[in-house]
C-alpha atoms as a PDB file:
ATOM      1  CA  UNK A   1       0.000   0.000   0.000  1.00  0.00           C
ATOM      2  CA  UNK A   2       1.655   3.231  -0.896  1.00  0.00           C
ATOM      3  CA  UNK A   3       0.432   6.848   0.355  1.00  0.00           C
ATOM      4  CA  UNK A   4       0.751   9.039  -2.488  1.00  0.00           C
ATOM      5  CA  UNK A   5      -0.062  12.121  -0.399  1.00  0.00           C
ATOM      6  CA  UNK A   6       2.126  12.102   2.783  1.00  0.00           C
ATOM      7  CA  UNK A   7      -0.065  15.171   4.345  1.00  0.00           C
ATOM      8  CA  UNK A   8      -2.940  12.489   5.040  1.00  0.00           C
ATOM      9  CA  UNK A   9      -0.651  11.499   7.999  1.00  0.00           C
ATOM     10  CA  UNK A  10      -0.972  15.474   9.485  1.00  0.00           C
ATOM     11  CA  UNK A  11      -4.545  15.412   8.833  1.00  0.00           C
ATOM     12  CA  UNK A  12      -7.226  14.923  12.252  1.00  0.00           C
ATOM     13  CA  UNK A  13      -7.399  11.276  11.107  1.00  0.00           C
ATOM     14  CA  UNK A  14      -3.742  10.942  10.482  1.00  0.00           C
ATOM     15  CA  UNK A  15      -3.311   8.434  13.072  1.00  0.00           C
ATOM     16  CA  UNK A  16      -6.046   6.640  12.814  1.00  0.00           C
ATOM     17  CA  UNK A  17      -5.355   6.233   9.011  1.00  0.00           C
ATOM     18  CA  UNK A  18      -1.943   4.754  10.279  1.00  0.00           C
ATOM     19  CA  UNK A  19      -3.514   2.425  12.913  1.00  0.00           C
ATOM     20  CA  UNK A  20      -5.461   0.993  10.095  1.00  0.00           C
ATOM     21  CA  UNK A  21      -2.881   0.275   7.739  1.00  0.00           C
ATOM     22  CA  UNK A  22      -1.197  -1.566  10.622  1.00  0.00           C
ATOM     23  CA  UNK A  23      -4.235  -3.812  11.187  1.00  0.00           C
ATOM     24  CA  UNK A  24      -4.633  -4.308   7.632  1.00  0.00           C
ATOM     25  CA  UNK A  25      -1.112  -5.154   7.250  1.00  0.00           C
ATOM     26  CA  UNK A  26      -0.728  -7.418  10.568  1.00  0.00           C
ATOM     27  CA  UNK A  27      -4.142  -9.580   8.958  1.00  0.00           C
ATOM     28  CA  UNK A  28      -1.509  -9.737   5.818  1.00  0.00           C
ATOM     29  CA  UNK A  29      -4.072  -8.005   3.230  1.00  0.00           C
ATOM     30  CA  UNK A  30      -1.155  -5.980   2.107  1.00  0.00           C
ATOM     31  CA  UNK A  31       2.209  -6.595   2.902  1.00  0.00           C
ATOM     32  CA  UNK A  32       4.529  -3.187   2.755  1.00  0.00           C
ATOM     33  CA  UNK A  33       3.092   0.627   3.432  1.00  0.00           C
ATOM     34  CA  UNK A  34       5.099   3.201   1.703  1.00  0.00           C
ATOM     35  CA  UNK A  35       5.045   6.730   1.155  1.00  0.00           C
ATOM     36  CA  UNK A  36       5.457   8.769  -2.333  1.00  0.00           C
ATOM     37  CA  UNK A  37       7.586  11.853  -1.381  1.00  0.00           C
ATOM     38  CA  UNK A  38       8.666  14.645  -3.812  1.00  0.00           C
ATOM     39  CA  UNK A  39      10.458  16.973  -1.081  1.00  0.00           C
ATOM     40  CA  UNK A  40      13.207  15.717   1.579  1.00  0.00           C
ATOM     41  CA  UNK A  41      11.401  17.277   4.607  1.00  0.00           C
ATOM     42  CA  UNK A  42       8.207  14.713   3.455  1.00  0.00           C
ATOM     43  CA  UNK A  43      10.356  12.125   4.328  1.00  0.00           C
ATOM     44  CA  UNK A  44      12.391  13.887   7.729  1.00  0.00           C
ATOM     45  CA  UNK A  45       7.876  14.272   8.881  1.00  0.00           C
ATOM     46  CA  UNK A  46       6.506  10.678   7.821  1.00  0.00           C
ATOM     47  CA  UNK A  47       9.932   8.987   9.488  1.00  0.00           C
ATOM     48  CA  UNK A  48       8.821  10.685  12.874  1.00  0.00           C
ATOM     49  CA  UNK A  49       5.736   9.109  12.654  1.00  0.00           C
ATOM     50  CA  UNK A  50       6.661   5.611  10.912  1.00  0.00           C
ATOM     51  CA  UNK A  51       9.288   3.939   9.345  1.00  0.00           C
ATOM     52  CA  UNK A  52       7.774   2.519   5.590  1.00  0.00           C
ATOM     53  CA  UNK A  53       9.223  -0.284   3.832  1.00  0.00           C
ATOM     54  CA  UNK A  54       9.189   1.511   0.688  1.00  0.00           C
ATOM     55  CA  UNK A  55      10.024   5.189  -0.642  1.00  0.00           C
ATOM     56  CA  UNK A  56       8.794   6.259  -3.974  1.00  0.00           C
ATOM     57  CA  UNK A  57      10.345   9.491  -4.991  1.00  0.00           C
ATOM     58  CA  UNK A  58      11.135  11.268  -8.393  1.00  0.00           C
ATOM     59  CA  UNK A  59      14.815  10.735  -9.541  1.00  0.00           C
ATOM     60  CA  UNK A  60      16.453  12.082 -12.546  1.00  0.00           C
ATOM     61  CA  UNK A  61      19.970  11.206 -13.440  1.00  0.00           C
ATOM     62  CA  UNK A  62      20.303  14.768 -14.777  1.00  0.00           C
ATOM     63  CA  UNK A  63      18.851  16.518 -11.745  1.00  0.00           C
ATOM     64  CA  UNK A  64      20.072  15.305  -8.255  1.00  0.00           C
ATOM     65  CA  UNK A  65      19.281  18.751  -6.613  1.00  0.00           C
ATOM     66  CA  UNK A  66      16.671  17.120  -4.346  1.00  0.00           C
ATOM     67  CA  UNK A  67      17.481  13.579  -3.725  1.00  0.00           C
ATOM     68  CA  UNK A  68      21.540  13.519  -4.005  1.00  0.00           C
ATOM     69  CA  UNK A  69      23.362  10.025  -3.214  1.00  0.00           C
ATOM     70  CA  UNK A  70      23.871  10.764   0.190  1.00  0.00           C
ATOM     71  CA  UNK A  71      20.067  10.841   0.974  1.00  0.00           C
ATOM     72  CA  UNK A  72      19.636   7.920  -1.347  1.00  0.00           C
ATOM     73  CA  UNK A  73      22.084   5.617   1.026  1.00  0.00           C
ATOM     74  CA  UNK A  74      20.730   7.603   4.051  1.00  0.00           C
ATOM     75  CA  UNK A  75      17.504   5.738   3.113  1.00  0.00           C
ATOM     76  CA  UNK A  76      18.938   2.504   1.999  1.00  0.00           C
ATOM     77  CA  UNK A  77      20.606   2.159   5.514  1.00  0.00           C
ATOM     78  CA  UNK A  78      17.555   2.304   7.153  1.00  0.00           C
ATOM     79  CA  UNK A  79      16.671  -0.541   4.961  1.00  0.00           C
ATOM     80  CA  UNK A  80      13.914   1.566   3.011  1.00  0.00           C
ATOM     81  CA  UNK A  81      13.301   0.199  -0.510  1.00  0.00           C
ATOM     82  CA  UNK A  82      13.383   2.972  -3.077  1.00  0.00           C
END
């Protein structure tokens, strides 16, 4: 299951959207939560609430400005799939 907008979790029901995807996810319905992130402070917010197995984020070769290598391996040390 992958959250496409990462504000959900700041929202009044942002916990209780959590909570569910934990339930959902301990009864095995889905098997990963992720986030899609397009700014490096979405990622520094949703890590204080969760850790997700998987990070979708835009990456081009041409324009590391945003996501350079070291927050790539940052990531991939906390053993978050990109």
């Amino acid at each position: 299951m992958l959250l496409h907008d990462v504000s959900d979790l700041d929202k009044d029901n942002g916990k209780k959207l959590l909570k569910k995807l934990f339930e959902i996810k301990k009864q095995k319905i889905i098997k990963n939560i992720g986030v899609s992130i397009y700014k490096k402070e979405e990622i520094i917010k949703v890590l204080k609430k969760f850790k997700p197995h998987t990070i979708q984020l835009p990456y081009n070769v041409l324009n590391l400005n945003e996501f350079d290598d070291n927050f790539i391996k940052s990531l991939k040390k906390k053993n978050i799939k990109l």
